[in-house]
N, C-alpha and C. Protein backbone atom coordinates (compact mmCIF):
# COMPACT_ATOMS: atom_id res chain seq x y z
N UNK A 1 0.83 -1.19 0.00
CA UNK A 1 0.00 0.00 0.00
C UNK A 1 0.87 1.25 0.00
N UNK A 2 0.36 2.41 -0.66
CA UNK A 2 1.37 3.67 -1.18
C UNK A 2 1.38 4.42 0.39
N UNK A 3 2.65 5.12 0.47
CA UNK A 3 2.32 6.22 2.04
C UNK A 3 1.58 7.17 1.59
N UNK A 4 1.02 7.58 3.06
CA UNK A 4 -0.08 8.94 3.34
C UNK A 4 0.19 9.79 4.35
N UNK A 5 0.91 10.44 4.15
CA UNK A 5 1.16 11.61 5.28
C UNK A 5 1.09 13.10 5.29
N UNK A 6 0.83 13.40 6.21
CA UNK A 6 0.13 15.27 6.45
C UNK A 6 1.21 16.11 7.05
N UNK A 7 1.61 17.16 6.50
CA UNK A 7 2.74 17.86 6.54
C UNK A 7 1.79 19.14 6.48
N UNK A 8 2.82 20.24 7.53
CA UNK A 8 2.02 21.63 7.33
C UNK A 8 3.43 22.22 5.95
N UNK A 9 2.98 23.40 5.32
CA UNK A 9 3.45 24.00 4.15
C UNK A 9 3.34 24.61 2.98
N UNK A 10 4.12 24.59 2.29
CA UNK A 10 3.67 25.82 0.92
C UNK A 10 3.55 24.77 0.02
N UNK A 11 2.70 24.25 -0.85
CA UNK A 11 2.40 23.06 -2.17
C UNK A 11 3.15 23.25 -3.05
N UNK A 12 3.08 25.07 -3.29
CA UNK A 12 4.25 24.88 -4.62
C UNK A 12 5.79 24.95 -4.59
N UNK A 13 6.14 24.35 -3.53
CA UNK A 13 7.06 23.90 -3.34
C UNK A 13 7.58 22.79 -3.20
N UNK A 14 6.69 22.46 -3.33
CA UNK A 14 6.55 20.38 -3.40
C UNK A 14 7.22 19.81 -4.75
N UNK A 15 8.52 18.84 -4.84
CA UNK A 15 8.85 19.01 -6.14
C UNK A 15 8.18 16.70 -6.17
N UNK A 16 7.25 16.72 -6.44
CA UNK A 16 6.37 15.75 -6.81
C UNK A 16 5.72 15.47 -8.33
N UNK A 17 5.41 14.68 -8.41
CA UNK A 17 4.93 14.15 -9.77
C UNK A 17 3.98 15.59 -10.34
N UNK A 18 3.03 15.70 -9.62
CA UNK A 18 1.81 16.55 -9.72
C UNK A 18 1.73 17.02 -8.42
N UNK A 19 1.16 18.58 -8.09
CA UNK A 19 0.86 18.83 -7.02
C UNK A 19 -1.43 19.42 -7.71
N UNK A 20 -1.80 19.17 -6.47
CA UNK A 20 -3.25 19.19 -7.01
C UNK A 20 -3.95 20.69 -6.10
N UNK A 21 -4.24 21.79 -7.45
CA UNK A 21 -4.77 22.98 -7.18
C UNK A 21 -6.36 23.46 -6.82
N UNK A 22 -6.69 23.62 -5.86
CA UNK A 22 -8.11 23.29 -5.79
C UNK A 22 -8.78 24.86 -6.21
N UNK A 23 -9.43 24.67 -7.77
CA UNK A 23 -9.29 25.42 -8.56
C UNK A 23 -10.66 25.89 -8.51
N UNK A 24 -11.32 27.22 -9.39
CA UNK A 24 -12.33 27.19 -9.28
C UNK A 24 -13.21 26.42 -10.78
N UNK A 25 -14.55 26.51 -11.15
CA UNK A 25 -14.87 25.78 -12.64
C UNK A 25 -14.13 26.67 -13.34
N UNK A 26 -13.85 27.88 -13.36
CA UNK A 26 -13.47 28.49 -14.68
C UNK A 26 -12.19 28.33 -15.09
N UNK A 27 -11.27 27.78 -14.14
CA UNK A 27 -9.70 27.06 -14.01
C UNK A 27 -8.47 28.47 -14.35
N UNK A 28 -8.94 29.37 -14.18
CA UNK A 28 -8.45 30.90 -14.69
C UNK A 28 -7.83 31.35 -13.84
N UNK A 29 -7.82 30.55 -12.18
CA UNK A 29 -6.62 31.62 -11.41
C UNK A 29 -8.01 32.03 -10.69
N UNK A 30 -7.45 32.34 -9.38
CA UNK A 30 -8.70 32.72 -7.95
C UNK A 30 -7.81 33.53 -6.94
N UNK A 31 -8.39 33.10 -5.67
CA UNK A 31 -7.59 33.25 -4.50
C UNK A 31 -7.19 31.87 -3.95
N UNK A 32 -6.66 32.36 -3.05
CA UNK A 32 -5.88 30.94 -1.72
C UNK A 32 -5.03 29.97 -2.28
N UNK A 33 -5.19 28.58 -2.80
CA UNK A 33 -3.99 28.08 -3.14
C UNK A 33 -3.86 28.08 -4.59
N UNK A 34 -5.23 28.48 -5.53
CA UNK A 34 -5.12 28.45 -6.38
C UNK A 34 -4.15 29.87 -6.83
N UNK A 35 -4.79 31.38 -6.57
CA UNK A 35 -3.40 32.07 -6.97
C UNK A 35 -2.02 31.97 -6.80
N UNK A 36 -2.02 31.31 -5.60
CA UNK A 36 -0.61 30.76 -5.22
C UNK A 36 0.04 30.14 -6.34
N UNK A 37 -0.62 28.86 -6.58
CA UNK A 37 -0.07 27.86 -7.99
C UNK A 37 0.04 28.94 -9.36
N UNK A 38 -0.78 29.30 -9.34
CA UNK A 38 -0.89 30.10 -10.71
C UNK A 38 0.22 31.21 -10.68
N UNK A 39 0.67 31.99 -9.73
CA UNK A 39 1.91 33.08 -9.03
C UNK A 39 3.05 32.28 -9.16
N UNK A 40 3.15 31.39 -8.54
CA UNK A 40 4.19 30.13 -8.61
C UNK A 40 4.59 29.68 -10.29
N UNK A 41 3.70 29.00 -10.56
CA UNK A 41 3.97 28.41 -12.21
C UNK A 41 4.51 29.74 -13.39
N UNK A 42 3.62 30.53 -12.72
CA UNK A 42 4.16 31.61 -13.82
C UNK A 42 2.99 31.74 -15.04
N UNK A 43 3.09 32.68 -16.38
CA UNK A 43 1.81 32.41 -17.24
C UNK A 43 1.33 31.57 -18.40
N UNK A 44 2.69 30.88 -18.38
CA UNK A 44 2.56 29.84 -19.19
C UNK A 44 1.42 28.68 -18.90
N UNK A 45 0.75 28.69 -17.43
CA UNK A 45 -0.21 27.94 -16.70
C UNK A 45 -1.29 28.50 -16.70
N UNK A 46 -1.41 30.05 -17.11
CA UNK A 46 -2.75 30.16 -17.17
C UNK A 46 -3.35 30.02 -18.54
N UNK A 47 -2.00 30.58 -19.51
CA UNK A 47 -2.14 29.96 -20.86
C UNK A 47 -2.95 28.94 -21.18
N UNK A 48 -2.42 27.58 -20.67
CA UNK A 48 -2.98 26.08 -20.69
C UNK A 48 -4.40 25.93 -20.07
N UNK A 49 -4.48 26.65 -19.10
CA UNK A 49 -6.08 26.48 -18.85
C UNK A 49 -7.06 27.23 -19.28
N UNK A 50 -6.89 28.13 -20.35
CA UNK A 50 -7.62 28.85 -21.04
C UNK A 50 -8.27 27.97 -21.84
N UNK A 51 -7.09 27.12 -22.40
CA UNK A 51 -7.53 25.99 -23.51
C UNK A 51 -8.33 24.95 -23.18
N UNK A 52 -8.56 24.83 -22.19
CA UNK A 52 -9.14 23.50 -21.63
C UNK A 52 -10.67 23.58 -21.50
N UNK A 53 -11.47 25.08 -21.16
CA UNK A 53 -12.71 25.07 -21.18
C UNK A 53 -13.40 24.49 -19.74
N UNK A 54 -12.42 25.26 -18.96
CA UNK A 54 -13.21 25.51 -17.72
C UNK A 54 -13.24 23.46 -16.76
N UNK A 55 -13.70 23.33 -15.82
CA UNK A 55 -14.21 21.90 -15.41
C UNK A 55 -15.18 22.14 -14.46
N UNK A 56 -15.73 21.04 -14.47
CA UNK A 56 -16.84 20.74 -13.66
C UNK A 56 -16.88 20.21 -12.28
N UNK A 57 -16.87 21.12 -10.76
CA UNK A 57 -17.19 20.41 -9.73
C UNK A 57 -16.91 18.69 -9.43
N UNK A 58 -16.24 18.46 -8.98
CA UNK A 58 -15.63 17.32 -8.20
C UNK A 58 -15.12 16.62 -9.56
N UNK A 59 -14.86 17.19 -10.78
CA UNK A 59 -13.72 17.01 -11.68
C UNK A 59 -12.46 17.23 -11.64
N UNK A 60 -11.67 16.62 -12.64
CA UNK A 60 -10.48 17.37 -12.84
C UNK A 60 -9.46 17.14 -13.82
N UNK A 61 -8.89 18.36 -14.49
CA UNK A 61 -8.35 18.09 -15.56
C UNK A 61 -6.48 18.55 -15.04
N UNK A 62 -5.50 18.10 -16.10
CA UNK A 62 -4.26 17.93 -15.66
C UNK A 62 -3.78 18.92 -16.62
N UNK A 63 -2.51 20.21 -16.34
CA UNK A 63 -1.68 20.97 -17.24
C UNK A 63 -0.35 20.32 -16.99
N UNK A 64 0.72 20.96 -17.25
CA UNK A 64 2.47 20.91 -16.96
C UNK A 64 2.29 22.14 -15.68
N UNK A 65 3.78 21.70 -15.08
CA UNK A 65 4.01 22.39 -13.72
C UNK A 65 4.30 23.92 -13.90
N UNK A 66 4.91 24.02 -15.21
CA UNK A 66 5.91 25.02 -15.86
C UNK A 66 7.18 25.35 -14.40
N UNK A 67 7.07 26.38 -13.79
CA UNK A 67 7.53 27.31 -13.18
C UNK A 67 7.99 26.45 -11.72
N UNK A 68 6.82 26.00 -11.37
CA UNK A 68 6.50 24.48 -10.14
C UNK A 68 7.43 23.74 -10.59
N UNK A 69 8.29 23.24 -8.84
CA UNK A 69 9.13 22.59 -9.02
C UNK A 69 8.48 20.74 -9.30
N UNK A 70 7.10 20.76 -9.20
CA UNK A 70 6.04 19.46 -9.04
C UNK A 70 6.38 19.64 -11.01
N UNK A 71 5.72 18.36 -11.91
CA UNK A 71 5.83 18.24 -13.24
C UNK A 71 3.99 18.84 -13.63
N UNK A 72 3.21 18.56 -12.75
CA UNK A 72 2.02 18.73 -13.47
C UNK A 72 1.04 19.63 -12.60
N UNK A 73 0.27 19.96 -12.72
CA UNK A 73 -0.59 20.04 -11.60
C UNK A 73 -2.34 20.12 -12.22
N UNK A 74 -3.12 19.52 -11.35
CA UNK A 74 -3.83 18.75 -11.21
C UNK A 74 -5.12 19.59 -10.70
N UNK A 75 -5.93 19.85 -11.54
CA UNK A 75 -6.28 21.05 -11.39
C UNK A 75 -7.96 20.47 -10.81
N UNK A 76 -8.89 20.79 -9.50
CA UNK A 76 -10.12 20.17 -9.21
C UNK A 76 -10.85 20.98 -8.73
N UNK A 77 -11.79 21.38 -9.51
CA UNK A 77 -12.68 22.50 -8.08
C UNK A 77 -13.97 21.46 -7.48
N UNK A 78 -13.48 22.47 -5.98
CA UNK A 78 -14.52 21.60 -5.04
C UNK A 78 -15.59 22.43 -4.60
N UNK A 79 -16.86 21.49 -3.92
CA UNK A 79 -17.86 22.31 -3.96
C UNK A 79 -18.03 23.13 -3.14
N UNK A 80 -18.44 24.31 -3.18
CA UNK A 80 -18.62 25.36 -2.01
C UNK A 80 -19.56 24.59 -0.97
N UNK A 81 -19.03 24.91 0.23
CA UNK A 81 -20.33 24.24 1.26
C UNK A 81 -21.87 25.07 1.35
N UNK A 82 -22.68 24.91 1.47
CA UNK A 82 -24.22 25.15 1.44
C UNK A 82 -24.90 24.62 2.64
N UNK A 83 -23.96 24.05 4.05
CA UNK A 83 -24.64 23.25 4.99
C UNK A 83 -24.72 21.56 5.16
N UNK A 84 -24.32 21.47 3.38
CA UNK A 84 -24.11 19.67 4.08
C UNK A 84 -24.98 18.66 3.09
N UNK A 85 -25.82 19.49 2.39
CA UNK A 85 -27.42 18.85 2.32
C UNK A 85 -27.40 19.07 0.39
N UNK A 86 -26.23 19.33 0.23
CA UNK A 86 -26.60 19.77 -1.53
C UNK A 86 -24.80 18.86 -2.08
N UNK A 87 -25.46 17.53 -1.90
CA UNK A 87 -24.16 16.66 -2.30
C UNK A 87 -22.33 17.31 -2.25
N UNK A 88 -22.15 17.95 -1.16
CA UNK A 88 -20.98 18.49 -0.61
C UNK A 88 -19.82 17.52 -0.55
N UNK A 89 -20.13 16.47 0.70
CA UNK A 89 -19.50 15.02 0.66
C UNK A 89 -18.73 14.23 -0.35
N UNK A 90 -20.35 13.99 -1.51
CA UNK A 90 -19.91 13.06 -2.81
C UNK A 90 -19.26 14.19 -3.63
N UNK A 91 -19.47 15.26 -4.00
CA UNK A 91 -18.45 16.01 -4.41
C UNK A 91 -17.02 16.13 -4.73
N UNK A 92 -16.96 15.93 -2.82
CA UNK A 92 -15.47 16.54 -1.92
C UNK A 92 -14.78 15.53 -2.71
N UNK A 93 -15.30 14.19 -2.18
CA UNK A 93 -14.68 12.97 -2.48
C UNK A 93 -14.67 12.63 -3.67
N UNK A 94 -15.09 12.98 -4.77
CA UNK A 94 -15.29 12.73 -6.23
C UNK A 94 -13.52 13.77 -6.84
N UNK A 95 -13.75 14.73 -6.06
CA UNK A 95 -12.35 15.45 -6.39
C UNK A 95 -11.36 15.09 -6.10
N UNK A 96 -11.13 14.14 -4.76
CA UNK A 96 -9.94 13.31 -4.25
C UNK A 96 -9.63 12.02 -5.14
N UNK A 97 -11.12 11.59 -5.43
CA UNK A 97 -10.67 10.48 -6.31
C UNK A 97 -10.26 10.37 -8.12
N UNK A 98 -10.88 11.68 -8.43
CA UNK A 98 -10.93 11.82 -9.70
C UNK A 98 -9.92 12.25 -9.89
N UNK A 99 -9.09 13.20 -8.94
CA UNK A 99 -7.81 13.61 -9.29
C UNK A 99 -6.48 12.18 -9.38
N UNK A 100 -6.48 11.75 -7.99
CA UNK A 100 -5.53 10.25 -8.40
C UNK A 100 -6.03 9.67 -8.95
N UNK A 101 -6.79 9.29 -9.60
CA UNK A 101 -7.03 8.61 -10.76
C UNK A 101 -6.82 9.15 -12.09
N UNK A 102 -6.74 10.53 -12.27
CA UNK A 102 -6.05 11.33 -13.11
C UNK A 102 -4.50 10.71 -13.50
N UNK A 103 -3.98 11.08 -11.99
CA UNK A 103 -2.25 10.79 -11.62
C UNK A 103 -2.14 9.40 -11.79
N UNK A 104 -3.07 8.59 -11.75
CA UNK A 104 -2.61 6.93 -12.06
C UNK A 104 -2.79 6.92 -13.57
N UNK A 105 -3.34 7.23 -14.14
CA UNK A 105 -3.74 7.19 -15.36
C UNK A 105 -2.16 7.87 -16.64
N UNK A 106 -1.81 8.59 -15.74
CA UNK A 106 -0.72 9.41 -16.14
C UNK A 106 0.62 8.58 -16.06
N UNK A 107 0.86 8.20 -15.03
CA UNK A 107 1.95 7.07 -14.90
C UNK A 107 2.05 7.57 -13.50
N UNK A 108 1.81 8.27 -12.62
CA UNK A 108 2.03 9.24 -11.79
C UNK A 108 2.49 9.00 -10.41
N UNK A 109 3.50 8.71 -9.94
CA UNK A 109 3.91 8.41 -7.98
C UNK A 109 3.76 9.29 -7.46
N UNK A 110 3.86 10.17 -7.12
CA UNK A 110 3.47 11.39 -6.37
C UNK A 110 2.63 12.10 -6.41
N UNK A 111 2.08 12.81 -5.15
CA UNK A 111 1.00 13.88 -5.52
C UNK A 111 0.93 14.54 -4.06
N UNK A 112 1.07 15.55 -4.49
CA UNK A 112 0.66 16.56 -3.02
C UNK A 112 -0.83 17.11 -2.72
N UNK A 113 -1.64 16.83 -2.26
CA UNK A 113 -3.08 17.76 -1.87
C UNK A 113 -3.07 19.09 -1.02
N UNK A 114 -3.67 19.90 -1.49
CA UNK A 114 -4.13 21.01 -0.60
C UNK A 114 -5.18 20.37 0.58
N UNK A 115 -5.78 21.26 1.12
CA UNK A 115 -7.29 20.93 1.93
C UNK A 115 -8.00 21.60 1.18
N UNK A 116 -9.24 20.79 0.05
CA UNK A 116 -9.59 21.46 -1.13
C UNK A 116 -10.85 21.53 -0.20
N UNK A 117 -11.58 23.07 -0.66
CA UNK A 117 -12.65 23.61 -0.71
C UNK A 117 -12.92 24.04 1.13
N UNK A 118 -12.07 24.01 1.82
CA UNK A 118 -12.17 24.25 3.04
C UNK A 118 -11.14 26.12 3.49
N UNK A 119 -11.40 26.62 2.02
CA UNK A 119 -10.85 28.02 2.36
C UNK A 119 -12.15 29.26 2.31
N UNK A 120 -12.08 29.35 1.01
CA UNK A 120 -13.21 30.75 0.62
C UNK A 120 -14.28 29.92 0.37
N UNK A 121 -14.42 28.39 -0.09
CA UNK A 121 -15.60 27.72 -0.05
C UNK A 121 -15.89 27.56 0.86
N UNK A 122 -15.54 27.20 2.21
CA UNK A 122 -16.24 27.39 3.53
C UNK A 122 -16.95 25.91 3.53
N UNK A 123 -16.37 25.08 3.47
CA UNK A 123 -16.51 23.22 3.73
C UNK A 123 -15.75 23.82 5.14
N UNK A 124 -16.14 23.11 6.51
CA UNK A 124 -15.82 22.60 7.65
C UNK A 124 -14.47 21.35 7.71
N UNK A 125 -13.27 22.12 7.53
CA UNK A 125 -12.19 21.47 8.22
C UNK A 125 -12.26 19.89 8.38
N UNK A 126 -13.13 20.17 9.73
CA UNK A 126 -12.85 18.65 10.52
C UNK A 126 -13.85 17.59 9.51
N UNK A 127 -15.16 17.97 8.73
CA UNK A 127 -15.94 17.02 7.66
C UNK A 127 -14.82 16.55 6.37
N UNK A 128 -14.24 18.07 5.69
CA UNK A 128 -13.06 18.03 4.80
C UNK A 128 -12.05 16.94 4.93
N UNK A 129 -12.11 16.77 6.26
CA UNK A 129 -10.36 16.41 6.62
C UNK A 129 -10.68 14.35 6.57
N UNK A 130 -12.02 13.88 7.15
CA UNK A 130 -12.81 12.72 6.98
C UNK A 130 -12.65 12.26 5.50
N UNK A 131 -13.27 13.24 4.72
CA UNK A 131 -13.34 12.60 3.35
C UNK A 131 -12.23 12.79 2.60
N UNK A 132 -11.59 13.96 2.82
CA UNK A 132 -10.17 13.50 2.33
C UNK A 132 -9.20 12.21 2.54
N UNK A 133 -9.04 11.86 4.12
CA UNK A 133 -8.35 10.99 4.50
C UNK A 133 -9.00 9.67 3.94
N UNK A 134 -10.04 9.56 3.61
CA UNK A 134 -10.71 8.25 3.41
C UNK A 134 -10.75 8.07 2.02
N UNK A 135 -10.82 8.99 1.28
CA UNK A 135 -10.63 9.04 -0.16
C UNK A 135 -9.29 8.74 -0.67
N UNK A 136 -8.51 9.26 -0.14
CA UNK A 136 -7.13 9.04 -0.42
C UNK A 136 -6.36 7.41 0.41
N UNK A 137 -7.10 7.47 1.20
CA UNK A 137 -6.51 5.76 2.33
C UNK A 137 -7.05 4.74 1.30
N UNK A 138 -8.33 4.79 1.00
CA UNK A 138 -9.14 3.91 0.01
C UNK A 138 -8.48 3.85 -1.10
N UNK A 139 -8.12 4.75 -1.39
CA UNK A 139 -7.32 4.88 -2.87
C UNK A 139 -5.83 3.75 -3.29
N UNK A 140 -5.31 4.21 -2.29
CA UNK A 140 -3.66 3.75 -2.12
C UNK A 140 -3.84 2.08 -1.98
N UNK A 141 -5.11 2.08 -1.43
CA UNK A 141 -5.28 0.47 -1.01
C UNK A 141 -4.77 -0.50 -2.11
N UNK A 142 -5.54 0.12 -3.22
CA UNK A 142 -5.70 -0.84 -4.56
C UNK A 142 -5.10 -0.48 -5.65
N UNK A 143 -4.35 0.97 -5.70
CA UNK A 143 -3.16 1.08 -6.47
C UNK A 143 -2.26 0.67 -7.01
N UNK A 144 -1.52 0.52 -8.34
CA UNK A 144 -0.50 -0.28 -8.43
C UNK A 144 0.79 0.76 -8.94
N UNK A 145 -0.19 2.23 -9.13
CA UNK A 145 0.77 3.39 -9.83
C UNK A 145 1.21 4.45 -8.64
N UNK A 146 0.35 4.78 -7.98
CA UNK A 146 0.49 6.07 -7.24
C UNK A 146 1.12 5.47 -5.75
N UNK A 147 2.55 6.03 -5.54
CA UNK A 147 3.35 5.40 -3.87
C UNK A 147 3.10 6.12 -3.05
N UNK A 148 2.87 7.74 -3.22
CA UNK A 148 3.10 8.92 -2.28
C UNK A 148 1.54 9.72 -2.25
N UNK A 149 1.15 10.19 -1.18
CA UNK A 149 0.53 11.23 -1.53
C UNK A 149 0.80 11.97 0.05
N UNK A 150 1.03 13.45 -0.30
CA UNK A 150 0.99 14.31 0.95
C UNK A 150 -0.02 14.91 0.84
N UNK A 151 -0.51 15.53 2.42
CA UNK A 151 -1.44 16.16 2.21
C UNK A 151 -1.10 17.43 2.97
N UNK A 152 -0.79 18.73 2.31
CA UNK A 152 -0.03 20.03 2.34
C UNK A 152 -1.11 20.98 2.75
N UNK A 153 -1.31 21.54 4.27
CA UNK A 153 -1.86 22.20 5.21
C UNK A 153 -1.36 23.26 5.50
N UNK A 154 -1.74 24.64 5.01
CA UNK A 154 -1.13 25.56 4.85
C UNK A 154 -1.22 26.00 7.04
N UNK A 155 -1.52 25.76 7.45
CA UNK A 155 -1.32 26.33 8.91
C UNK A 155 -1.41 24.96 9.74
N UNK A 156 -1.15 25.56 11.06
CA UNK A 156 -0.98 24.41 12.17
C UNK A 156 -2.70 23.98 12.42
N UNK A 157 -3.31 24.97 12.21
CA UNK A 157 -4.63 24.07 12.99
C UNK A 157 -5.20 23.09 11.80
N UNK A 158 -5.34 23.35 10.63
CA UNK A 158 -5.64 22.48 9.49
C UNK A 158 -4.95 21.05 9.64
N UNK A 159 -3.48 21.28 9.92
CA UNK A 159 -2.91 20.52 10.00
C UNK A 159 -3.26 19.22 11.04
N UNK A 160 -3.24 20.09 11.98
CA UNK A 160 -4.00 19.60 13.42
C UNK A 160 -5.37 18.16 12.72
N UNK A 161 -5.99 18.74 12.67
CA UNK A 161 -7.30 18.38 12.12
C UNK A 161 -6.98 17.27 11.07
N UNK A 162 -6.51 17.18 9.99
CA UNK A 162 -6.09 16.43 9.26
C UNK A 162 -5.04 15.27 10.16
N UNK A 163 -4.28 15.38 10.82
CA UNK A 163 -3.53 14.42 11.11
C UNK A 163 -4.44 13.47 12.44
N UNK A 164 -5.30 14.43 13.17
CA UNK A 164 -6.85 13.55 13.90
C UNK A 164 -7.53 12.53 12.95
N UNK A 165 -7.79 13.37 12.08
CA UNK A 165 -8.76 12.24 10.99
C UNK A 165 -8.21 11.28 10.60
N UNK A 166 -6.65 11.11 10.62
CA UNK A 166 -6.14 10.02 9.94
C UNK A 166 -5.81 9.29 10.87
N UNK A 167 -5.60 9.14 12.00
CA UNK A 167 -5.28 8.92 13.50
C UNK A 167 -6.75 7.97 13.01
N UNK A 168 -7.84 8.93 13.49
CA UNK A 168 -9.15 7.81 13.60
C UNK A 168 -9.79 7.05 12.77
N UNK A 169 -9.31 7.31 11.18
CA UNK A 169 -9.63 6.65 10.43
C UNK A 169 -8.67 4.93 10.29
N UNK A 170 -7.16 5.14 11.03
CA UNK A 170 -6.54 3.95 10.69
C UNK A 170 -6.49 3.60 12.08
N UNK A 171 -7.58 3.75 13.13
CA UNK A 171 -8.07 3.15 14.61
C UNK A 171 -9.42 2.44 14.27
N UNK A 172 -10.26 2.56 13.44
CA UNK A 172 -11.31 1.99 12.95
C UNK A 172 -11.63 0.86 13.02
């Protein structure tokens, strides 16, 4: 089974297969980690996602790193939270999985995650941090491409939270 571990830090600094930008549908560059990646790569990255025609909620489509010391990045927007009750969950988790399965599909060992949709979308941390860890634990299970995945927590309390969920998810 591939490792899974939670590190606090900056993503685009991650020099990994793919690092994964939690983007908005229009894939054009935002706030939080997505301007970051896009500041980082430089404009040769926004170039590439002009071409692509936007994606769809708990999708995700793949550019080059350019500028990023990572080779690709992995581009997924997640759903804004609404309370819980407007498929948030299958979403979240449709973006965790659709993206490594992107990266397996690719040839791909590495991959770094943000905490997608738990910034200006306003998803709850500690729900985020559940379906991430379980999406990605589930994942690695049955893999034969992807060895690594981090999961890159821009502060200590995110971090916090994420490394609980994985604590109780592999106490289960």
């Amino acid at each position: 089974m591939g490792k899974f571990w939670i590190e606090q830090g900056d993503i685009t600094t991650y020099a990994v297969d793919a690092i994964v930008n939690a983007a908005n549908t229009t894939l054009l560059g935002g706030g939080g980690v997505d301007g970051a990646i896009h500041r980082a790569a430089g404009p040769e990255l926004l170039k590439e996602c002009m071409t692509l025609g936007g994606c769809d909620t708990g999708k995700a489509k793949m550019t080059r790193g350019y500028g990023l010391p990572a080779k690709y990045v992995i581009h997924t927007p997640g759903p804004i939270w609404h309370g819980g009750d407007n498929y948030e969950e299958v979403l979240l988790e449709s973006c965790y999985r659709y993206s490594l399965k992107l990266a397996e599909n690719e040839g791909l060992k590495s991959v770094a995650f943000p905490s997608i949709s738990t910034g200006v979308y306003g998803y709850p941390v500690d729900k985020a941090a559940q379906v991430a860890v379980k999406a990605i634990s589930d994942f690695l299970k049955w893999t034969q491409v992807v060895e690594e995945v981090v999961m890159v927590c821009h502060d200590e309390n995110t971090r916090k939270v994420y490394e609980k969920a994985l604590e109780e998810y592999e106490n289960q």
